[in-house]
C-alpha atoms as a PDB file:
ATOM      1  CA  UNK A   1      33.119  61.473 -56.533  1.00  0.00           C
ATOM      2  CA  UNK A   2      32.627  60.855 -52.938  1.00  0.00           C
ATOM      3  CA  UNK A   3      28.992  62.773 -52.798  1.00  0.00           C
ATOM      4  CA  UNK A   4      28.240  60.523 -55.561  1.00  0.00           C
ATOM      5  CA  UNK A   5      29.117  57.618 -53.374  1.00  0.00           C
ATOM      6  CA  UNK A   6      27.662  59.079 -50.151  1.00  0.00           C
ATOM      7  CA  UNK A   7      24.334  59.605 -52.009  1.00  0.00           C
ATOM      8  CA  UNK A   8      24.036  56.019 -53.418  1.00  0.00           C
ATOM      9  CA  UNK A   9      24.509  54.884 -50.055  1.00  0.00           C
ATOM     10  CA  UNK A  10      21.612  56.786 -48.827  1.00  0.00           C
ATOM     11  CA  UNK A  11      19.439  55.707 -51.909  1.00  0.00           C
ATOM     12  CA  UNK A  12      20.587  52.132 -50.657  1.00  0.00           C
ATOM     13  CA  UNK A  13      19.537  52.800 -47.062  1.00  0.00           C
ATOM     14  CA  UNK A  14      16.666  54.355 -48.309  1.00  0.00           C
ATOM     15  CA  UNK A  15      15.430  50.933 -50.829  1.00  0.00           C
ATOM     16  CA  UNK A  16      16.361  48.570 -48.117  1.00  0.00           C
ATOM     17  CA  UNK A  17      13.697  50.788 -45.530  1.00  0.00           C
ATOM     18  CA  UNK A  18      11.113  51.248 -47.958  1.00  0.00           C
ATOM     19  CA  UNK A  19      11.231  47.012 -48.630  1.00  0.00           C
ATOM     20  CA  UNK A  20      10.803  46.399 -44.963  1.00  0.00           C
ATOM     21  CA  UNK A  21       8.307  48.892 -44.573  1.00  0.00           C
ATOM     22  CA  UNK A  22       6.053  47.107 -48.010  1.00  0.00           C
ATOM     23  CA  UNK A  23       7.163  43.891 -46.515  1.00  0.00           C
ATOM     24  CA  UNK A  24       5.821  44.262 -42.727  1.00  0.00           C
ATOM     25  CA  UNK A  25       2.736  46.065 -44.532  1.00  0.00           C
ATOM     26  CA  UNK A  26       1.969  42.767 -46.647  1.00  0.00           C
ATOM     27  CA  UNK A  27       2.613  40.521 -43.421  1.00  0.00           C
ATOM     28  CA  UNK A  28       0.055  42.487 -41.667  1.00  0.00           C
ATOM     29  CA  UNK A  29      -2.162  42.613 -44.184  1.00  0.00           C
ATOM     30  CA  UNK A  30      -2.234  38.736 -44.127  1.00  0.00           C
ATOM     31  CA  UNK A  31      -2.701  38.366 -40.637  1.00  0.00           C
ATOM     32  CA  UNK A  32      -5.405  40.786 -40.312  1.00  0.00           C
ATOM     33  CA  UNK A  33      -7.232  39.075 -43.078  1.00  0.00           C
ATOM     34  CA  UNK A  34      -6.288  35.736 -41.314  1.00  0.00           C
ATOM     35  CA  UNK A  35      -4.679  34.513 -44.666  1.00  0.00           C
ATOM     36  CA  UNK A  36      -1.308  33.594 -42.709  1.00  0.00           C
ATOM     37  CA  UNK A  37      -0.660  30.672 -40.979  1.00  0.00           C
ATOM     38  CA  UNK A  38       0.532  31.489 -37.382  1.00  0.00           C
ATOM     39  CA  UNK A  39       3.378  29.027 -37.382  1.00  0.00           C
ATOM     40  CA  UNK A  40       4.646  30.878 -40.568  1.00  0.00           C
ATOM     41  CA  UNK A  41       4.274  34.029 -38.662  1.00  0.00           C
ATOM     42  CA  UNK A  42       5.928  33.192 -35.002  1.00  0.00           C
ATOM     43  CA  UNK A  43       9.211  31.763 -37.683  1.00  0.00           C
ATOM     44  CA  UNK A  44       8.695  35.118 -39.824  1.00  0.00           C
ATOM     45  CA  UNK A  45       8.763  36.940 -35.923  1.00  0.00           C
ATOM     46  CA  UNK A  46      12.406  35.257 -35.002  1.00  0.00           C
ATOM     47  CA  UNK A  47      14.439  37.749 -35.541  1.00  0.00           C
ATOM     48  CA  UNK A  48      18.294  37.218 -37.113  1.00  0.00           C
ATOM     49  CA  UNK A  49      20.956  39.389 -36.097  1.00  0.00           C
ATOM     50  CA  UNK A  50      20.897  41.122 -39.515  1.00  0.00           C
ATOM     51  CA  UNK A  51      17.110  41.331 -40.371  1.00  0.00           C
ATOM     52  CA  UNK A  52      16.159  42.240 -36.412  1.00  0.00           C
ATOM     53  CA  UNK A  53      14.957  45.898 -38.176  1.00  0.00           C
ATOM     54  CA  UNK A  54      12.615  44.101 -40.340  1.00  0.00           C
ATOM     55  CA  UNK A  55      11.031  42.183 -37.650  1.00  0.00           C
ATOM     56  CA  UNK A  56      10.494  45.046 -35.697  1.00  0.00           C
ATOM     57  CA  UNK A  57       8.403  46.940 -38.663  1.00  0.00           C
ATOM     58  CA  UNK A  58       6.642  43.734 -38.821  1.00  0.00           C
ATOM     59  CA  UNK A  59       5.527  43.190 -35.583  1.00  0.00           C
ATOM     60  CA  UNK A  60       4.356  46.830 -35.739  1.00  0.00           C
ATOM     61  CA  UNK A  61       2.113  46.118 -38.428  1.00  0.00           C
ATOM     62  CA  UNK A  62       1.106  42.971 -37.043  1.00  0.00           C
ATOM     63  CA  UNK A  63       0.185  44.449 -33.855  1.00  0.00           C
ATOM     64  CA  UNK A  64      -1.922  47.589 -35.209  1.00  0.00           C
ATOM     65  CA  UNK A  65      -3.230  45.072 -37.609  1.00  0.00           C
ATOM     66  CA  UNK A  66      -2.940  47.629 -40.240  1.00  0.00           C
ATOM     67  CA  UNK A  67      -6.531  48.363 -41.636  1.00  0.00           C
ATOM     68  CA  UNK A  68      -5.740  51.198 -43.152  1.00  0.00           C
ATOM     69  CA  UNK A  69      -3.646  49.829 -45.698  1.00  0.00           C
ATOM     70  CA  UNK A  70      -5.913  46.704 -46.438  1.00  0.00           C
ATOM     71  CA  UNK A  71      -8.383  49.074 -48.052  1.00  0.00           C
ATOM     72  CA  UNK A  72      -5.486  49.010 -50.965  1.00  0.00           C
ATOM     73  CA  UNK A  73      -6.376  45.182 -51.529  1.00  0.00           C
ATOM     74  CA  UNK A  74      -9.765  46.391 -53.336  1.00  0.00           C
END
């Protein structure tokens, strides 16, 4: 029972990094195309205490600006 639990809270850890990681993609995407506006992205960059992982993975994708995946937009 408790390798059950163990494993669904790695699957859990798992989702949650995986929806960051599509998330910062899709913000990068954006900006690279110039589709965002930048006063949505300096708010989306303000990191909250719980979400400061996200922001990270964002401003990674932000900064490399990402090409690679925008090839997946075609």
């Amino acid at each position: 029972m408790q390798q059950m639990q163990e494993r669904m809270q790695k699957m859990e850890k798992q989702k949650k990094i995986v929806r960051q990681e599509v998330i910062a993609n899709v913000i990068g995407q954006l900006n690279h195309a110039g589709l965002i506006d930048p006063n949505i992205l300096a708010a989306l960059s303000s990191p909250s205490p719980r979400e400061s992982t996200f922001v990270q993975g964002a401003e990674q994708g932000i900064e490399e600006g990402d090409e690679s995946s925008s090839e997946d937009l075609t």
